[in-house]
Structures are given as structure tokens and as C-alpha cells.
Protein backbone atom coordinates (compact mmCIF):
# COMPACT_ATOMS: atom_id res chain seq x y z
CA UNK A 1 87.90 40.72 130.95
CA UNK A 2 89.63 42.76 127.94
CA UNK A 3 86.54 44.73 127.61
CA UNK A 4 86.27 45.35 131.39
CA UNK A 5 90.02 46.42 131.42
CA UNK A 6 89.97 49.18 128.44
CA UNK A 7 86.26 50.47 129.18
CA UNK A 8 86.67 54.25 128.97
CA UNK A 9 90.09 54.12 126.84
CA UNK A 10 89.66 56.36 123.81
CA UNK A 11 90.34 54.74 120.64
CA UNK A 12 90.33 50.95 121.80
CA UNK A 13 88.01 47.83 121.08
CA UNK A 14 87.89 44.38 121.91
CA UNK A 15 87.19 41.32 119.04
CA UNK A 16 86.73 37.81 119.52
CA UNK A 17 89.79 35.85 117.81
CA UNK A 18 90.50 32.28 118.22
CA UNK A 19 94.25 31.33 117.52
CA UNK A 20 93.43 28.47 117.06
CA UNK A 21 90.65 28.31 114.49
CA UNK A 22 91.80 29.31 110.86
CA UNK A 23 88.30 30.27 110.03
CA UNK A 24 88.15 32.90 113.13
CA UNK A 25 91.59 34.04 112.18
CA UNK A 26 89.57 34.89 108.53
CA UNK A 27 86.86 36.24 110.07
CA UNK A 28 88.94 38.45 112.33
CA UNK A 29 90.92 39.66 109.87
CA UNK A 30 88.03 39.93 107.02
CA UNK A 31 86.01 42.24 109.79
CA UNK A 32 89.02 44.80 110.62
CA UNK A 33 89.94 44.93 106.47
CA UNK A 34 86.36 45.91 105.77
CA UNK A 35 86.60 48.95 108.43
CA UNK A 36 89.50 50.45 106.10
CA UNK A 37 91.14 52.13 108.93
CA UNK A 38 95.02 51.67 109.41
CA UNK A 39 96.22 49.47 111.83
CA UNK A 40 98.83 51.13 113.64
CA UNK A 41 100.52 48.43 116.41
CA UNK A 42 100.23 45.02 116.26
CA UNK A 43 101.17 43.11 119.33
CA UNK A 44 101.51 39.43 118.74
CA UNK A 45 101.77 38.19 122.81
CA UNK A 46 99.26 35.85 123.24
CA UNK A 47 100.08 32.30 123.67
CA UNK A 48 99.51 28.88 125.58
CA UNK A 49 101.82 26.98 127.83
CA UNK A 50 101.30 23.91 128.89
CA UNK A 51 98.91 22.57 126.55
CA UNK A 52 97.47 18.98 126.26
CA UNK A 53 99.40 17.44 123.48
CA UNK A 54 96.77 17.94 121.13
CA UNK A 55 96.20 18.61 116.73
CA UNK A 56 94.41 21.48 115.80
CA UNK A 57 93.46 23.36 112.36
CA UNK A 58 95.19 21.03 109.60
CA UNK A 59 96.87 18.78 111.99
CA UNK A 60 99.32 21.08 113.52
CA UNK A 61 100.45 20.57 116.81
CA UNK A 62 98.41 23.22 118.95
CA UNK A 63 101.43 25.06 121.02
CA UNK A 64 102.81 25.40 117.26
CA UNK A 65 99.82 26.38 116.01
CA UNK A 66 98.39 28.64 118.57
CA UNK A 67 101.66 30.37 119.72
CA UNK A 68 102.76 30.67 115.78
CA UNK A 69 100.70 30.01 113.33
CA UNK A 70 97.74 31.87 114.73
CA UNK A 71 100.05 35.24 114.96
CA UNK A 72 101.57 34.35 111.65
CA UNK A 73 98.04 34.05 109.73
CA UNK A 74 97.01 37.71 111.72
CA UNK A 75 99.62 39.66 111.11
CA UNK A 76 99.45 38.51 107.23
CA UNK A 77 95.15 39.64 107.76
CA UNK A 78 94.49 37.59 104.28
CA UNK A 79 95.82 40.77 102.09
CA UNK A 80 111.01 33.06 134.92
CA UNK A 81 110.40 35.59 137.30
CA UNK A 82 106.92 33.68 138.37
CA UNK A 83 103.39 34.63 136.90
CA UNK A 84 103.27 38.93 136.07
CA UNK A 85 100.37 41.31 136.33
CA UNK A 86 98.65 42.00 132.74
CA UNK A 87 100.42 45.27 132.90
CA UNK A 88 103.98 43.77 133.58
CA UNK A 89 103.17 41.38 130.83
CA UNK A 90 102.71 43.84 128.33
CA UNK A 91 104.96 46.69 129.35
CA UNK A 92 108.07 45.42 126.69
CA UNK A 93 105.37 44.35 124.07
CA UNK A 94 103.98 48.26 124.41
CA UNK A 95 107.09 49.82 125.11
CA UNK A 96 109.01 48.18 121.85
CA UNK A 97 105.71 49.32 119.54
CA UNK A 98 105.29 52.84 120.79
CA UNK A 99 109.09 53.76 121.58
CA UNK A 100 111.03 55.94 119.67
CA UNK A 101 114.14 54.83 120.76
CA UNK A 102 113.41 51.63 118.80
CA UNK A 103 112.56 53.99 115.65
CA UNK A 104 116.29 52.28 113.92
CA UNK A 105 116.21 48.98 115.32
CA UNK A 106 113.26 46.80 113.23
CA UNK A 107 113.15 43.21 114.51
CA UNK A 108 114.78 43.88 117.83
CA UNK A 109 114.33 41.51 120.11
CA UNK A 110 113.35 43.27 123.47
CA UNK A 111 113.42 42.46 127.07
CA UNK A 112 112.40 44.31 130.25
CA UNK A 113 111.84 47.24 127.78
CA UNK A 114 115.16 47.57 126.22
CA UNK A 115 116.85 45.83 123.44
CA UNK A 116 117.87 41.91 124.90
CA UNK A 117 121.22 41.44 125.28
CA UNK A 118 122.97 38.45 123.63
CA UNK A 119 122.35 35.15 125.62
CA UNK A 120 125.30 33.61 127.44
CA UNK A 121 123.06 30.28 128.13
CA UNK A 122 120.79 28.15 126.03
CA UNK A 123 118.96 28.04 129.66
CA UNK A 124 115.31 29.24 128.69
CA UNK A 125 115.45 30.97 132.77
CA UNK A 126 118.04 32.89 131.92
CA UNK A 127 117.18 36.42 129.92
CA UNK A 128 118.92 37.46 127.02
CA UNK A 129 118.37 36.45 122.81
CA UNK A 130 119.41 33.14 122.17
CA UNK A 131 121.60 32.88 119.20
CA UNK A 132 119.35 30.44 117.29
CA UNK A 133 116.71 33.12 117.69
CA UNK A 134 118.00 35.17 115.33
CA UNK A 135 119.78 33.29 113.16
CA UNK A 136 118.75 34.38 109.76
CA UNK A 137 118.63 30.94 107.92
CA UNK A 138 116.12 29.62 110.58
CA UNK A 139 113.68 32.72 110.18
CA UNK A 140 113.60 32.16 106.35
CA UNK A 141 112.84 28.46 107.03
CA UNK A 142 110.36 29.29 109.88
CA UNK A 143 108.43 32.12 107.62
CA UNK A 144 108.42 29.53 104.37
CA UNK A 145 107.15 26.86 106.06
CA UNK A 146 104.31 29.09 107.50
CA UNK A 147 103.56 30.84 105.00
CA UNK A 148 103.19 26.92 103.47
CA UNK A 149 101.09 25.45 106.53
CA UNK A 150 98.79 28.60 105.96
CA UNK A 151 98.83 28.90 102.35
CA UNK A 152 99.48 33.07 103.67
CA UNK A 153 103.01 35.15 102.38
CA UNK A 154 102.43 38.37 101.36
CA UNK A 155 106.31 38.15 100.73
CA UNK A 156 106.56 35.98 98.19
């Protein structure tokens, strides 16, 4: 379907990645390393919902795993508005990594392409960033602990 969707777009290709396989993670990231071109956006959006509760990889819970882990171990590359269209999917994920308006704001946390407003809920149907979504004490404990479950921190 990806390959159907971007035939024709200059610049583009399509790879096979499995978020939840370490050893296609590796392979993914091995293959793009040994092209030595740059790697200019990285859009971490895929995810399941839903899920059997199931253990994948090294016993990690798969929506943990394959929402998190899997975009954790990619990006490091080894050193309720109902269902959307694809393109209304993507449209903030694009818009935050192509925008200049964002060109001050690292780490935003964007919405309906624009920078989310501060929650006034915890209720997960209701926009906005939650505050324990960017508190910075959970972040460090969320990155350690990755960078632990896949033995990958390039920030260490």
C-alpha cells in the first residue's frame, strides 16, 4: 500500500520494518546506515491499538513494545474524532517536521498542526498535552529504562 501511495514521488522509498522484531529493527537500520545518505525527517507515527495482550521481543508487553520501543530502537539506528484518512493522519506528524514555524520549539508537542495547548482534562478524548506528558522526570525515566530494555542510548 505505501509503495502504491508514493509511486512517482521524487526522492521517496518504501522498507520493510517490523516494530516489533528487534532483529528487523537491526536490519532496518543496518541497511539505511550502509547507504551513508543523511536522514533528514523522521516520523515516528506508527502504532497498534487494541492489541491481544500479548509478549513480544524480550518479554515486553507488545503495545509497549511496538508503540515505544520499536520507535525508540529506530530513531537510535544502532549508531477521538473517529478513524482519519492517511493524509489527515499524517498532516501534524508532516507539518511539525517540515515547518518553520516550529524552527525554536524542539520537542513540541503538536496537535491539528500547531503547538497543543495545555490539557484541562486527564480525559484521553479531549485534545490538548497532558501534564504528565511532559513532565521532565518521567521522560528521563522513560528514555533510561529504554535505552535499558534495548541495550540502545546514544546519550549516555
Amino acid at each position: 500500500m505505501a509503495t502504491r501511495a508514493l509511486h512517482g514521488i521524487p526522492r521517496t522509498e518504501v522498507r520493510e520494518l517490523d516494530l516489533a522484531d528487534p532483529d528487523s529493527i537491526r536490519t532496518f537500520s543496518d541497511r539505511f546506515l550502509e547507504t551513508g545518505r543523511a536522514l533528514d525527517i523522521v516520523i515516528n507515527n506508527a502504532g497498534v491499538m487494541a492489541y491481544p495482550n500479548t509478549l513480544i521481543g524480550a518479554g515486553w508487553e507488545a503495545h509497549f513494545a511496538i508503540n515505544h520501543l520499536g520507535h525508540h530502537a529506530t530513531s537510535e539506528g544502532r549508531q477521538a474524532d473517529g478513524f482519519k484518512t492517511p493524509a489527515q493522519g499524517a498532516a501534524t506528524a508532516v507539518w511539525a517536521a517540515t515547518s518553520p514555524l516550529l524552527d525554536e520549539y524542539g520537542g513540541a508537542y503538536c496537535q491539528d498542526c500547531d503547538i497543543a495547548e495545555p490539557a484541562t482534562t486527564d480525559d484521553m478524548l479531549v485534545g490538548g498535552v497532558k501534564p504528565w506528558a511532559i513532565d521532565p522526570d518521567s521522560a528521563s525515566r522513560l528514555w533510561a529504562l529504554s535505552g535499558e530494555l534495548t541495550g540502545l542510548d546514544c546519550f549516555s
